[in-house]
N, C-alpha and C. Protein backbone atom coordinates (compact mmCIF):
# COMPACT_ATOMS: atom_id res chain seq x y z
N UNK A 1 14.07 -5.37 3.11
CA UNK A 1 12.83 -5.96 3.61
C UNK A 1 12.18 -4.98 4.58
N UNK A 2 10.80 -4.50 4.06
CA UNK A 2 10.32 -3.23 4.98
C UNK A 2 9.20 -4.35 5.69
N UNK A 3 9.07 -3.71 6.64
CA UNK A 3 7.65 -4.23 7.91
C UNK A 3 6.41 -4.19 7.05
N UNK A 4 6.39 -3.19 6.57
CA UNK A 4 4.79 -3.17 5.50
C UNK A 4 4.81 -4.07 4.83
N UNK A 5 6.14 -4.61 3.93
CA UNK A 5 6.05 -4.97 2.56
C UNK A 5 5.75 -6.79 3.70
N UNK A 6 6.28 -6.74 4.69
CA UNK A 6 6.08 -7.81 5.29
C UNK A 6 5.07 -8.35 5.74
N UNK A 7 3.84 -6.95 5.84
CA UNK A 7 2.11 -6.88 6.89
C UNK A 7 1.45 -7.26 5.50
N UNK A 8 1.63 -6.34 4.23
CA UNK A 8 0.84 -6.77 3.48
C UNK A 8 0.97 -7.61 2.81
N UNK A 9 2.11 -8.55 2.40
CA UNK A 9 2.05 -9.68 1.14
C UNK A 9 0.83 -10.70 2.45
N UNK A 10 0.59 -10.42 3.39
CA UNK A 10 -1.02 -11.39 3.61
C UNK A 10 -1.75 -10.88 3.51
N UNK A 11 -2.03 -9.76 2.80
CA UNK A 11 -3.47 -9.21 2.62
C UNK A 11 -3.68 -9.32 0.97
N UNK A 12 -3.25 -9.95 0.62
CA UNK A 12 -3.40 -10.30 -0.44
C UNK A 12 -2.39 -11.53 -1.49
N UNK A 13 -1.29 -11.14 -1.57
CA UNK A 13 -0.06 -12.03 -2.38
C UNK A 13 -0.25 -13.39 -1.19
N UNK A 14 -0.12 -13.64 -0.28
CA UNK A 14 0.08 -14.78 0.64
C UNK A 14 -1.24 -14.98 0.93
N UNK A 15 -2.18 -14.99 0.66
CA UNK A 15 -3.79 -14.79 1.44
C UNK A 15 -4.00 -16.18 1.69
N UNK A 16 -4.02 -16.82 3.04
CA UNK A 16 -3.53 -17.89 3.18
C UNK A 16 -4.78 -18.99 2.61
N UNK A 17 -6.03 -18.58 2.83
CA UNK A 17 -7.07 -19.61 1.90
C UNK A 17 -7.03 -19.88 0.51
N UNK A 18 -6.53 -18.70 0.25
CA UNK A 18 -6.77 -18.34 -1.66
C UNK A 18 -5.99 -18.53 -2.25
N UNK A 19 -4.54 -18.00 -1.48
CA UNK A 19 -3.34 -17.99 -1.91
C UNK A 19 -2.36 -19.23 -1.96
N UNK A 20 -2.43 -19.80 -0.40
CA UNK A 20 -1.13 -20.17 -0.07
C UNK A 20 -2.40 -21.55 -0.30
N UNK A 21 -3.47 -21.76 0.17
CA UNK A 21 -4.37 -23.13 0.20
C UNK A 21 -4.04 -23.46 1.42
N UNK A 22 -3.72 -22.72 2.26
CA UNK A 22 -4.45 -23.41 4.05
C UNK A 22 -5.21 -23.08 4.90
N UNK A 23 -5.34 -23.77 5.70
CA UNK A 23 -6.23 -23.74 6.75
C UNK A 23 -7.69 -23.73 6.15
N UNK A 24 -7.82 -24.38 5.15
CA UNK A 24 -9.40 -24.91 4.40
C UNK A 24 -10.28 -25.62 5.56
N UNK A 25 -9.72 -26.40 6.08
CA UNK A 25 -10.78 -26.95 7.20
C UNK A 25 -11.54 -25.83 8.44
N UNK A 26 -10.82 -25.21 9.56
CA UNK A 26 -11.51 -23.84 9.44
C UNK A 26 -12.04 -22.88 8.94
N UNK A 27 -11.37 -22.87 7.98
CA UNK A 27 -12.04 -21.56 6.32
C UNK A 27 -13.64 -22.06 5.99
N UNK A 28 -13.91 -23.25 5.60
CA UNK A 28 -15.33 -23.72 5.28
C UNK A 28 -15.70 -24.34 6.46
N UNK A 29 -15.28 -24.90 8.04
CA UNK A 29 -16.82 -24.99 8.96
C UNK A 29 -16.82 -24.15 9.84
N UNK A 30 -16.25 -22.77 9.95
CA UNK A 30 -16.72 -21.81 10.81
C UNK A 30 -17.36 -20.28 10.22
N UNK A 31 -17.44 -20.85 8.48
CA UNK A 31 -17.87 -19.24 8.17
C UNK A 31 -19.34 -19.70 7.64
N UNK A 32 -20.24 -20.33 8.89
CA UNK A 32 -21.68 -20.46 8.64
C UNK A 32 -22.41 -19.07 8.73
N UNK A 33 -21.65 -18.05 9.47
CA UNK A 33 -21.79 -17.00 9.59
C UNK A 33 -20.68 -16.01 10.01
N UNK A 34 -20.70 -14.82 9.44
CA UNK A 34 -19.56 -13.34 9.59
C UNK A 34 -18.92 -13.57 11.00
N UNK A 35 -20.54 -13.37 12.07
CA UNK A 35 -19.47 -13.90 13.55
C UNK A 35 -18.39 -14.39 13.69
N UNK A 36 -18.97 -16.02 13.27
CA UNK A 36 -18.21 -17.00 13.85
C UNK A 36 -16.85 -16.66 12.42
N UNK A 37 -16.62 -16.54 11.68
CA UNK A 37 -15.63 -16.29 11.08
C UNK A 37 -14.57 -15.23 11.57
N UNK A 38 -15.42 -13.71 11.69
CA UNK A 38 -14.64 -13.01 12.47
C UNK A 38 -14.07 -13.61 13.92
N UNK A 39 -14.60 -14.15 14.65
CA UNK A 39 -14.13 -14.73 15.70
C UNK A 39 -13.19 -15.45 15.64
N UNK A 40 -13.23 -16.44 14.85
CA UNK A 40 -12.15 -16.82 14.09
C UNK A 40 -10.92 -16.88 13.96
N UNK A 41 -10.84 -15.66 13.18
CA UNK A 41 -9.80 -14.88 12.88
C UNK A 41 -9.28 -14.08 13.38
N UNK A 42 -9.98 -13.81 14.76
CA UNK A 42 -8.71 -12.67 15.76
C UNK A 42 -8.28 -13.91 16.30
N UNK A 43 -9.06 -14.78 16.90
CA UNK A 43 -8.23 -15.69 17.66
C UNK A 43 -7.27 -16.36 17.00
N UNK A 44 -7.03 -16.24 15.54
CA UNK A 44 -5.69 -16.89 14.55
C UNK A 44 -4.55 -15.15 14.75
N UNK A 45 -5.42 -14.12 14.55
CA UNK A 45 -4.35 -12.87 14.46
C UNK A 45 -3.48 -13.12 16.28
N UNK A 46 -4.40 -13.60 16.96
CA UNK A 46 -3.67 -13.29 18.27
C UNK A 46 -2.51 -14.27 18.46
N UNK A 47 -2.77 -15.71 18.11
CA UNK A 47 -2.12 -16.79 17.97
C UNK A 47 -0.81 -16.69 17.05
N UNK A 48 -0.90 -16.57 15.72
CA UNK A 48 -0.01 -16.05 14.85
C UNK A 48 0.57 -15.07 15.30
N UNK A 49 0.70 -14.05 15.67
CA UNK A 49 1.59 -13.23 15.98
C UNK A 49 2.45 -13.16 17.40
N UNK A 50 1.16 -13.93 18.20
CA UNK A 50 2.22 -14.18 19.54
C UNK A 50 3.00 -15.21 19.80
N UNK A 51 2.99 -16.00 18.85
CA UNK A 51 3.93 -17.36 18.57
C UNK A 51 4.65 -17.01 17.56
N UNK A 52 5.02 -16.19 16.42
CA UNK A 52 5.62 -15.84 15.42
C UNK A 52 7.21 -15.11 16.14
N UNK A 53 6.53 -13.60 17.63
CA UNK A 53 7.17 -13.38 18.00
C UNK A 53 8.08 -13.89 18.75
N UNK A 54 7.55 -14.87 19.91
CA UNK A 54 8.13 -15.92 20.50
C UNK A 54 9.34 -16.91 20.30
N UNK A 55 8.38 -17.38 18.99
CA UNK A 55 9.41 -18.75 17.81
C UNK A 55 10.86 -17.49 17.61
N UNK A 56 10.50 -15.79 16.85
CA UNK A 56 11.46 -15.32 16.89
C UNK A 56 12.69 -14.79 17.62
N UNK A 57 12.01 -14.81 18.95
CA UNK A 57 12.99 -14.35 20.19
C UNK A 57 13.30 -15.96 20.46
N UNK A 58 13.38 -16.36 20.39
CA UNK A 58 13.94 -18.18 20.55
C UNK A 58 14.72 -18.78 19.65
N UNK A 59 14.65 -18.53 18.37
CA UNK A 59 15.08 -19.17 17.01
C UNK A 59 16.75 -19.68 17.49
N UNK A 60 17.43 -19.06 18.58
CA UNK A 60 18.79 -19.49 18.47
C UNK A 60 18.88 -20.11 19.50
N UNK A 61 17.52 -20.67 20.78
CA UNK A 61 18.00 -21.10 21.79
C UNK A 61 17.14 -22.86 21.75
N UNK A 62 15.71 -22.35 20.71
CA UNK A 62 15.25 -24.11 20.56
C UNK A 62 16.51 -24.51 19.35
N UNK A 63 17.28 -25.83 19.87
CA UNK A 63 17.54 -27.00 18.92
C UNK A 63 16.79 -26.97 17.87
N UNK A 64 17.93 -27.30 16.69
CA UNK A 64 16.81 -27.85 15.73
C UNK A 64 16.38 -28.89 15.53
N UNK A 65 16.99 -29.77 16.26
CA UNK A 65 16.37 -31.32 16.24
C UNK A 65 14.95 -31.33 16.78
N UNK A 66 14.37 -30.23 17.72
CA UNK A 66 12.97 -30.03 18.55
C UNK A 66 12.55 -29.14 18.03
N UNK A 67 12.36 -28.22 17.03
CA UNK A 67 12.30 -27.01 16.57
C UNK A 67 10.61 -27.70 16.81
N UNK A 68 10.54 -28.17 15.73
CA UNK A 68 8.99 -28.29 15.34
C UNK A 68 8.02 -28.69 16.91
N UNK A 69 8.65 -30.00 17.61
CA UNK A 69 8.16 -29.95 19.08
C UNK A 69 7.95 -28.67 19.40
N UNK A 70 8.85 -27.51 19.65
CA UNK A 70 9.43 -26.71 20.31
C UNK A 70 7.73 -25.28 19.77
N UNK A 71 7.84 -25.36 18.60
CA UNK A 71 7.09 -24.37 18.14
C UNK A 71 5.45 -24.87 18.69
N UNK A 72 5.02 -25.95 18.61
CA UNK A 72 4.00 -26.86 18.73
C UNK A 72 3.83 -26.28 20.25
N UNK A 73 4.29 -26.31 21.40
CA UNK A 73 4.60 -26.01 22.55
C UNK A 73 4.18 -24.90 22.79
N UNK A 74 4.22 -24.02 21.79
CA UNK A 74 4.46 -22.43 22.00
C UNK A 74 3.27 -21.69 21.75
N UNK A 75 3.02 -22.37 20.18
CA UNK A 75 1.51 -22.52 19.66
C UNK A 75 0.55 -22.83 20.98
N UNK A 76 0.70 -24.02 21.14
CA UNK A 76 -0.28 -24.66 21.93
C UNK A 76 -0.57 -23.66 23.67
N UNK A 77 0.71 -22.97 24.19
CA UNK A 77 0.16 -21.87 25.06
C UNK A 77 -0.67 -21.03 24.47
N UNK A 78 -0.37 -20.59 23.58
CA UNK A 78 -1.28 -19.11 22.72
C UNK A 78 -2.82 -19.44 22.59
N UNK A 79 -3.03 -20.86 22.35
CA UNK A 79 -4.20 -21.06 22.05
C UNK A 79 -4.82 -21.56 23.11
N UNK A 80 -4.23 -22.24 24.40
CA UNK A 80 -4.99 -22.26 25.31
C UNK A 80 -5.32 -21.18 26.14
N UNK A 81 -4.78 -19.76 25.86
CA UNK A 81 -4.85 -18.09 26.54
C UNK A 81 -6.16 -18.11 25.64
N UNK A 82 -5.99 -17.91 24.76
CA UNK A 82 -7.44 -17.98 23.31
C UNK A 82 -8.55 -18.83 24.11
N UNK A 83 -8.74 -19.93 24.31
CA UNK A 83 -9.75 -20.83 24.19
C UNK A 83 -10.27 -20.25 25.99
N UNK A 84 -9.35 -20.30 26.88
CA UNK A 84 -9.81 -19.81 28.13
C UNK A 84 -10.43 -18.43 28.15
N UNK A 85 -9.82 -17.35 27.71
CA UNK A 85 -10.37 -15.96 27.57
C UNK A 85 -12.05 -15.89 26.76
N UNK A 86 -11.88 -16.59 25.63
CA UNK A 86 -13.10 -16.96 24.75
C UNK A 86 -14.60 -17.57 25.91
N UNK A 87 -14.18 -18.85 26.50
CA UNK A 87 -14.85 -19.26 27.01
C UNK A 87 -15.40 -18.40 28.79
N UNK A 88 -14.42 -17.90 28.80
CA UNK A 88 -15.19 -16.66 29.76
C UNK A 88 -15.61 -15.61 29.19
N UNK A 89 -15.07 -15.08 28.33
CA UNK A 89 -16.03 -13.66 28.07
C UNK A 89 -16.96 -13.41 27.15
N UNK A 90 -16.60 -14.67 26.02
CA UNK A 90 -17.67 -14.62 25.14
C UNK A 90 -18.04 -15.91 24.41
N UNK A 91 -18.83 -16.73 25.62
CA UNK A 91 -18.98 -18.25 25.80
C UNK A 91 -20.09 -18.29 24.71
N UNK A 92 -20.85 -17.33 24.18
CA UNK A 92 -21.58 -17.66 23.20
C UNK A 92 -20.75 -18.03 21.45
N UNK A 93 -19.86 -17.16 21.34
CA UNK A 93 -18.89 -17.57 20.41
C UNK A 93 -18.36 -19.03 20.46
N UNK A 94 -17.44 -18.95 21.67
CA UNK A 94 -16.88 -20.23 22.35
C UNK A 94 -17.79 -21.68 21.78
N UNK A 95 -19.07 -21.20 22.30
CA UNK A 95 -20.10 -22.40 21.39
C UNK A 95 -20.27 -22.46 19.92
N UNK A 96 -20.17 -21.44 19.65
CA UNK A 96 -19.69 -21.73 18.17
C UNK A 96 -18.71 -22.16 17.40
N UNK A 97 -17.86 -21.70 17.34
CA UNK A 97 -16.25 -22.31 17.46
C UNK A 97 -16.16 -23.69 17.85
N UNK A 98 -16.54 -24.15 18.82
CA UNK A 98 -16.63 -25.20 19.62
C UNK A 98 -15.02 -25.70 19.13
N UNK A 99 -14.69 -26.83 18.16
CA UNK A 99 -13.74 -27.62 18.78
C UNK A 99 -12.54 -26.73 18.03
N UNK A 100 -12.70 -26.13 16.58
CA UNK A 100 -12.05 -25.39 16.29
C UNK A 100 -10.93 -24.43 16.60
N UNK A 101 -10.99 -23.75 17.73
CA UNK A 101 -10.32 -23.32 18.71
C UNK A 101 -8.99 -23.78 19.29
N UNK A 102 -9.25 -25.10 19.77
CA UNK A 102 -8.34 -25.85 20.57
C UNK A 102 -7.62 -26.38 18.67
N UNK A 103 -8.48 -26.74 17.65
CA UNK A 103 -7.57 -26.83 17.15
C UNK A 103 -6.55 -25.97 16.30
N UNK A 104 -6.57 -24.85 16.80
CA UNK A 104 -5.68 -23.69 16.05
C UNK A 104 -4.08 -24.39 16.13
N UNK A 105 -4.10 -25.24 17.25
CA UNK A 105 -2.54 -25.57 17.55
C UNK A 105 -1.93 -26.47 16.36
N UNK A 106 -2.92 -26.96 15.47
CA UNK A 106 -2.76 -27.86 14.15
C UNK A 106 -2.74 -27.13 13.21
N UNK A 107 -3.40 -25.78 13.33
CA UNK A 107 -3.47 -24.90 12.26
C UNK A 107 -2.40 -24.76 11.58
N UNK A 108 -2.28 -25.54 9.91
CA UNK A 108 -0.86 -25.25 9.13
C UNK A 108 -0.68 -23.94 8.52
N UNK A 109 -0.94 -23.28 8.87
CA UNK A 109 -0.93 -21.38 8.57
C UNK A 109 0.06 -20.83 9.79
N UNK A 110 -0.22 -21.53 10.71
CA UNK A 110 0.37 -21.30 11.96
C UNK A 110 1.98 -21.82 12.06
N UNK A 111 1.78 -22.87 11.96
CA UNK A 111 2.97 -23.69 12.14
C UNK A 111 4.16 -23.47 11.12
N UNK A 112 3.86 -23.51 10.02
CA UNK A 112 3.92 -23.13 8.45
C UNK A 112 4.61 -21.68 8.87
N UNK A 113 3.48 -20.84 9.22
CA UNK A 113 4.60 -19.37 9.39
C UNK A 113 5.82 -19.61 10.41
N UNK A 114 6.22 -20.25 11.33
CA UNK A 114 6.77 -19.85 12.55
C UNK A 114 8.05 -20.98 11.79
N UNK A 115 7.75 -21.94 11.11
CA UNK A 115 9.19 -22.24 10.59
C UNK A 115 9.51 -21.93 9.64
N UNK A 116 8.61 -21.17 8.42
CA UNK A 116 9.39 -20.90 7.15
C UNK A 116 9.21 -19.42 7.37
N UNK A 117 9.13 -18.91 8.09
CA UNK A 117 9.25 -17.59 8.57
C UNK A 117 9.91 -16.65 9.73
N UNK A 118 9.46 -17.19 11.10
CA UNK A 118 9.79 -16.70 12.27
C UNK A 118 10.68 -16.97 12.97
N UNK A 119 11.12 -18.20 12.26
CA UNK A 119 12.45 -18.80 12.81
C UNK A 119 13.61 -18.46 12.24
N UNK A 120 13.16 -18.01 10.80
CA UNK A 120 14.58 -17.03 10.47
C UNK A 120 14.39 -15.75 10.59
N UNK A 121 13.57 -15.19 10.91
CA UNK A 121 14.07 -13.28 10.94
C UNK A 121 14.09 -12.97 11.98
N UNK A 122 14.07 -11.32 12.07
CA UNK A 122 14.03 -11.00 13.77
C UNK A 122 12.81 -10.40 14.19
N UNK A 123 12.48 -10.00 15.41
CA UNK A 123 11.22 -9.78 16.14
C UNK A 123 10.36 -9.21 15.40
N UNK A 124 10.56 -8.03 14.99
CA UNK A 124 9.63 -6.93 14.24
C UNK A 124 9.26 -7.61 12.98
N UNK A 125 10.10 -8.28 12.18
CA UNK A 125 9.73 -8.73 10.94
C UNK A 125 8.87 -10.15 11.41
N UNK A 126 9.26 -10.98 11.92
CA UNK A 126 8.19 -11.72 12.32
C UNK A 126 6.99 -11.17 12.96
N UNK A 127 6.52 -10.26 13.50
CA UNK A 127 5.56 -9.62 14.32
C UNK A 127 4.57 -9.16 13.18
N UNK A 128 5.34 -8.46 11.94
CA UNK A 128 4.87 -7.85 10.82
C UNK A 128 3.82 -8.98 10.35
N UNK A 129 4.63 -10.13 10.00
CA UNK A 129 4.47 -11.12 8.84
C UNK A 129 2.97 -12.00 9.45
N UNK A 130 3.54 -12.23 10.95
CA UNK A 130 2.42 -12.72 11.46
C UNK A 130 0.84 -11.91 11.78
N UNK A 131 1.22 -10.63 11.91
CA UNK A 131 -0.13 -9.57 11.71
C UNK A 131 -0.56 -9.64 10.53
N UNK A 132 0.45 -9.42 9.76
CA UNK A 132 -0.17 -9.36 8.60
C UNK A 132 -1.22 -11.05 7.58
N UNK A 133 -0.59 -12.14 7.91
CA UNK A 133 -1.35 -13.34 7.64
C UNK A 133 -2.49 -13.56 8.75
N UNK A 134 -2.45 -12.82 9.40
CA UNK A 134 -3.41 -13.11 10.46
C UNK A 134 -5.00 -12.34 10.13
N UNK A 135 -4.57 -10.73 9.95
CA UNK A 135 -5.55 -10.41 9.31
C UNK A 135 -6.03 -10.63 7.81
N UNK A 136 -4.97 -10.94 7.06
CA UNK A 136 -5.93 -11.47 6.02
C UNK A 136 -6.59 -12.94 6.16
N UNK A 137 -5.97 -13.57 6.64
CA UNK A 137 -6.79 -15.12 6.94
C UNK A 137 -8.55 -14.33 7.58
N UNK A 138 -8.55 -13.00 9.08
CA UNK A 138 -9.51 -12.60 9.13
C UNK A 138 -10.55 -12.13 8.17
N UNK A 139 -9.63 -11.25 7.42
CA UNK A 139 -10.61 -10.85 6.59
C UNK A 139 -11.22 -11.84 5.59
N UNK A 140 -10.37 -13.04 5.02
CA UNK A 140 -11.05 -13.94 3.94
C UNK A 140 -12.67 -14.99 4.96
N UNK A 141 -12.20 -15.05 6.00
CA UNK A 141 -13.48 -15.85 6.91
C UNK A 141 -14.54 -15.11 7.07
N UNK A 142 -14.15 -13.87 7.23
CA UNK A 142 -15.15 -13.03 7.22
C UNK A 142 -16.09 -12.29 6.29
N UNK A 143 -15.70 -12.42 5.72
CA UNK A 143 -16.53 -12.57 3.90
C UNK A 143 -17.01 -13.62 3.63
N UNK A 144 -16.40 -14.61 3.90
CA UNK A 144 -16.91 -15.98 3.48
C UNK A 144 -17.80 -15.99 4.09
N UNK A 145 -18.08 -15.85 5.73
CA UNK A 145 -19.03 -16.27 6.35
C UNK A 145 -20.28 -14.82 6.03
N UNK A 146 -19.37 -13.75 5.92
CA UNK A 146 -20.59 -12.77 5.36
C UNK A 146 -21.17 -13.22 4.06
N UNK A 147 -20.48 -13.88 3.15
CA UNK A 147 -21.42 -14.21 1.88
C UNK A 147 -22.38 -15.40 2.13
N UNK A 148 -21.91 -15.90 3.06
CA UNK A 148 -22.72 -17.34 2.84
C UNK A 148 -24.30 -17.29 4.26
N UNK A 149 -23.72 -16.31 5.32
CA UNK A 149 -25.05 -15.97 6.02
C UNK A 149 -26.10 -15.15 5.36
N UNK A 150 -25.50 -14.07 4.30
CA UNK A 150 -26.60 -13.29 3.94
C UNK A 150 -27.29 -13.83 2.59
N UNK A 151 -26.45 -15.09 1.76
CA UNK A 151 -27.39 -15.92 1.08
C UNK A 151 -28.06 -16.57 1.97
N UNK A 152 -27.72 -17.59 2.36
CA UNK A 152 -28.64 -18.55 3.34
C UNK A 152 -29.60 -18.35 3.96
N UNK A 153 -29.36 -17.39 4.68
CA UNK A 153 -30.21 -16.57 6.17
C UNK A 153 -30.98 -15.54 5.98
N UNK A 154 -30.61 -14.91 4.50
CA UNK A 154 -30.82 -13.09 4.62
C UNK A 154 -30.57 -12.33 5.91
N UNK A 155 -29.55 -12.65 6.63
CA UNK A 155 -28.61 -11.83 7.56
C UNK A 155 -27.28 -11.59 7.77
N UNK A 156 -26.59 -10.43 7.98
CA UNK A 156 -25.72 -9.99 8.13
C UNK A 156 -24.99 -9.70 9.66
N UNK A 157 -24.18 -10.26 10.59
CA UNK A 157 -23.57 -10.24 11.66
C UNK A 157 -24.95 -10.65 12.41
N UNK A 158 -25.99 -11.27 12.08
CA UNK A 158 -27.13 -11.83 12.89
C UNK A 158 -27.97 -10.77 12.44
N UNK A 159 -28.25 -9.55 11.89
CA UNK A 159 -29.32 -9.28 11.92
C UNK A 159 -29.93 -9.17 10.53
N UNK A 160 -31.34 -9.08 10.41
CA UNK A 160 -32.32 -9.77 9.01
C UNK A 160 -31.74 -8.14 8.29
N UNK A 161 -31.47 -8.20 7.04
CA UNK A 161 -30.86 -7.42 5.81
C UNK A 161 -31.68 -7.77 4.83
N UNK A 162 -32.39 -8.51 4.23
CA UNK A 162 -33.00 -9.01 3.43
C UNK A 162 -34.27 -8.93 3.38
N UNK A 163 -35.44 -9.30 2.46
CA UNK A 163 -36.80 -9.36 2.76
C UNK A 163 -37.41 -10.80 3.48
N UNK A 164 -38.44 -10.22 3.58
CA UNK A 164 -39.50 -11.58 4.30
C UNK A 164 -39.02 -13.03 3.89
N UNK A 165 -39.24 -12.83 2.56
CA UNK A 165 -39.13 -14.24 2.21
C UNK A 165 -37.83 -14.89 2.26
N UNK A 166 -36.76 -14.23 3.32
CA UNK A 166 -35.70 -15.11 3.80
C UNK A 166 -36.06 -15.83 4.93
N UNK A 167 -37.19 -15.73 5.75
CA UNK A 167 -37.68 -16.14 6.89
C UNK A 167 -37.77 -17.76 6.96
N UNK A 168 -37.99 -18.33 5.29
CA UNK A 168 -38.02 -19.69 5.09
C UNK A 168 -37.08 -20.45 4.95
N UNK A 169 -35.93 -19.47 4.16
CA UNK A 169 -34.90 -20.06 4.19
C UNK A 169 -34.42 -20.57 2.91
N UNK A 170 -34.72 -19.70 1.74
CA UNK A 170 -34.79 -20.98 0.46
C UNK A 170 -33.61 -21.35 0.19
N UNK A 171 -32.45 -20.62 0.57
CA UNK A 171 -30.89 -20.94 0.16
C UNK A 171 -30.35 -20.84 1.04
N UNK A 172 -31.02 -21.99 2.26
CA UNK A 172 -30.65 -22.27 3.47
C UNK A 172 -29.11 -23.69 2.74
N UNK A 173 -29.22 -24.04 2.05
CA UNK A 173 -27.73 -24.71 1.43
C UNK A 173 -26.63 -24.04 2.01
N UNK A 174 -26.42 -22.66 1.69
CA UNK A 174 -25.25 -21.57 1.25
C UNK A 174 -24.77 -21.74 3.30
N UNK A 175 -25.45 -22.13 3.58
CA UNK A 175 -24.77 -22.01 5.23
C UNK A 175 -24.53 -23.38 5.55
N UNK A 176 -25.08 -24.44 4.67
CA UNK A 176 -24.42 -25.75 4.94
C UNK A 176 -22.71 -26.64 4.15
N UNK A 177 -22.40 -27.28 4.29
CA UNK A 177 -20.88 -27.77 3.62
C UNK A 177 -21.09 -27.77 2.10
N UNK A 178 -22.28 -27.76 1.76
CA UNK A 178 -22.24 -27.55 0.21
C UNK A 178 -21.40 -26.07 -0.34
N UNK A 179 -22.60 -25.13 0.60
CA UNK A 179 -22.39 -23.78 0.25
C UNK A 179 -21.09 -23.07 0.76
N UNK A 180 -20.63 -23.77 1.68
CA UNK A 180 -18.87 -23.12 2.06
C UNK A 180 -18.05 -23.66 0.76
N UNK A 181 -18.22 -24.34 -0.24
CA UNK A 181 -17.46 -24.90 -1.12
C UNK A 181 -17.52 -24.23 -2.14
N UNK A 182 -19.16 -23.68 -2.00
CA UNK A 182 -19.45 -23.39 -3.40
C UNK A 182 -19.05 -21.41 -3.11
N UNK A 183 -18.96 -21.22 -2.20
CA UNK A 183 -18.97 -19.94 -1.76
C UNK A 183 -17.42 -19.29 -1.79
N UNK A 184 -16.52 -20.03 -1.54
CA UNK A 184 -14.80 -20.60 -1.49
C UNK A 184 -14.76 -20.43 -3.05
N UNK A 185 -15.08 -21.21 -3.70
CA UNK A 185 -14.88 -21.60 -5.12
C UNK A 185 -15.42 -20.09 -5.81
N UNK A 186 -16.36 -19.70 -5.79
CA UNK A 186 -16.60 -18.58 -6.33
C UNK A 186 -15.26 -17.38 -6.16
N UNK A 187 -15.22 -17.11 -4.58
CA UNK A 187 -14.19 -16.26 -4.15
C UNK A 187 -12.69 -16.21 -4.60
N UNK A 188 -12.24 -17.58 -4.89
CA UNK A 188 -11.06 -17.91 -5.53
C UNK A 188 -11.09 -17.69 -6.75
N UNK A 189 -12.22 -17.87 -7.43
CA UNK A 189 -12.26 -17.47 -9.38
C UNK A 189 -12.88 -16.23 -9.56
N UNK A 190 -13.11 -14.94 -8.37
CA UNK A 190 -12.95 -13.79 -8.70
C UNK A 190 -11.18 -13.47 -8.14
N UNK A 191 -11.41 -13.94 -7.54
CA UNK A 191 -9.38 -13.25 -6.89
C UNK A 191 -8.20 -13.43 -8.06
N UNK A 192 -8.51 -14.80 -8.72
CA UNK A 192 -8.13 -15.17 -10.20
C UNK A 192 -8.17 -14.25 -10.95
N UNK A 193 -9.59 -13.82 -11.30
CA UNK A 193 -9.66 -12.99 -12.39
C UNK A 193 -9.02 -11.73 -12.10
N UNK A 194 -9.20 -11.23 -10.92
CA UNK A 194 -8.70 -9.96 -10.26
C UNK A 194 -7.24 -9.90 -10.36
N UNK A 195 -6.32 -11.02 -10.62
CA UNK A 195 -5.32 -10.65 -10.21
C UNK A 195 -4.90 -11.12 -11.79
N UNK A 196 -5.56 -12.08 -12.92
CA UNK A 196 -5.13 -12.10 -14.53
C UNK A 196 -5.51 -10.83 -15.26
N UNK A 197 -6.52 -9.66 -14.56
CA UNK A 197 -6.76 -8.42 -15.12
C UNK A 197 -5.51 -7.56 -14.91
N UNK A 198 -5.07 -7.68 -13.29
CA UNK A 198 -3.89 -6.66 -12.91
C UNK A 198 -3.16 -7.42 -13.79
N UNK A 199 -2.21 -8.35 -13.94
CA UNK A 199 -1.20 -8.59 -14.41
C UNK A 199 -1.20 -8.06 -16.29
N UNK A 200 -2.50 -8.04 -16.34
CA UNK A 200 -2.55 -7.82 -18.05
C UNK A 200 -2.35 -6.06 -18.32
């Protein structure tokens, strides 16, 4: 078991929206735009990996009768360091995000890694596993929300990319709950095809 082979099965083989099917409820209402997606997703890379390591330097001292309490606990510091740091330094995000944030501690990507993962290996390999699902969970929000701002909006990280006639808005949908579905759904039946071409 190498550290790489551990960083990358989430950048693709484990890709936790596409792949594994979690954390859909963040995945479609924070990628109204690239921002708020990227934002997102460091605050899951920071969370995931500093609770992955944690759960791993602990695995022999939490009970297992509290394990899951125990991880929940651990989670739930990481994300209140997240939600406080956010809301001071970059309170305009923070408003975006809004409740999302606080709920990273529910996040089953999170929780999900730290017991079928972090609780059995040791530091580095959990550290790996959790960087590695962390940035791909980033990178899939961040596409998402890049595909669905620069239909909707004709903009890219906030600024206009497109012509005039995005000013109205005609596929102002693609940034509402329709278009995170329909935007998701597309992304998953190219990753499909992408991965029934490799295998052939």
């Amino acid at each position: 078991m190498t550290l790489w082979r551990e960083f990358r099965k989430g950048l693709w083989h484990d890709l936790p929206p596409f792949r594994l099917v979690l954390g859909l409820c963040p995945t479609l209402a924070v990628t109204k735009s690239a921002v708020s997606g990227l934002g997102m997703g460091l605050a899951v890379i920071f969370v995931l990996t500093c609770s992955n390591v944690l759960v791993s330097l602990l695995r022999r001292v939490i009970p297992r009768k509290v394990r899951i309490a125990g991880f929940i606990v651990i989670i739930a510091t990481f994300v209140v360091v997240v939600e406080l740091v956010t809301q001071a330094f970059f309170y305009p995000l923070y408003e975006k995000l809004g409740i999302f944030i606080p709920l990273i501690v529910v996040n089953c990507i999170i929780l999900g890694r730290a017991e079928a993962f972090a609780s059995r290996h040791g530091i580095a390999a959990a550290a790996a596993d959790g960087l590695g699902i962390g940035v791909g969970f980033t990178l899939s929000l961040t596409v998402l929300g890049a595909l669905r701002e620069l239909i909707g909006a004709g903009t890219l990280f906030d600024h206009p990319v497109l012509p005039l006639i995005y000013q109205d808005r005609p596929f102002a949908m693609m940034i509402e709950a329709p278009g995170a579905f329909i935007c998701l759904g597309v992304l998953l039946a190219l990753m499909n095809a992408a991965t029934a071409t490799k295998g052939t």
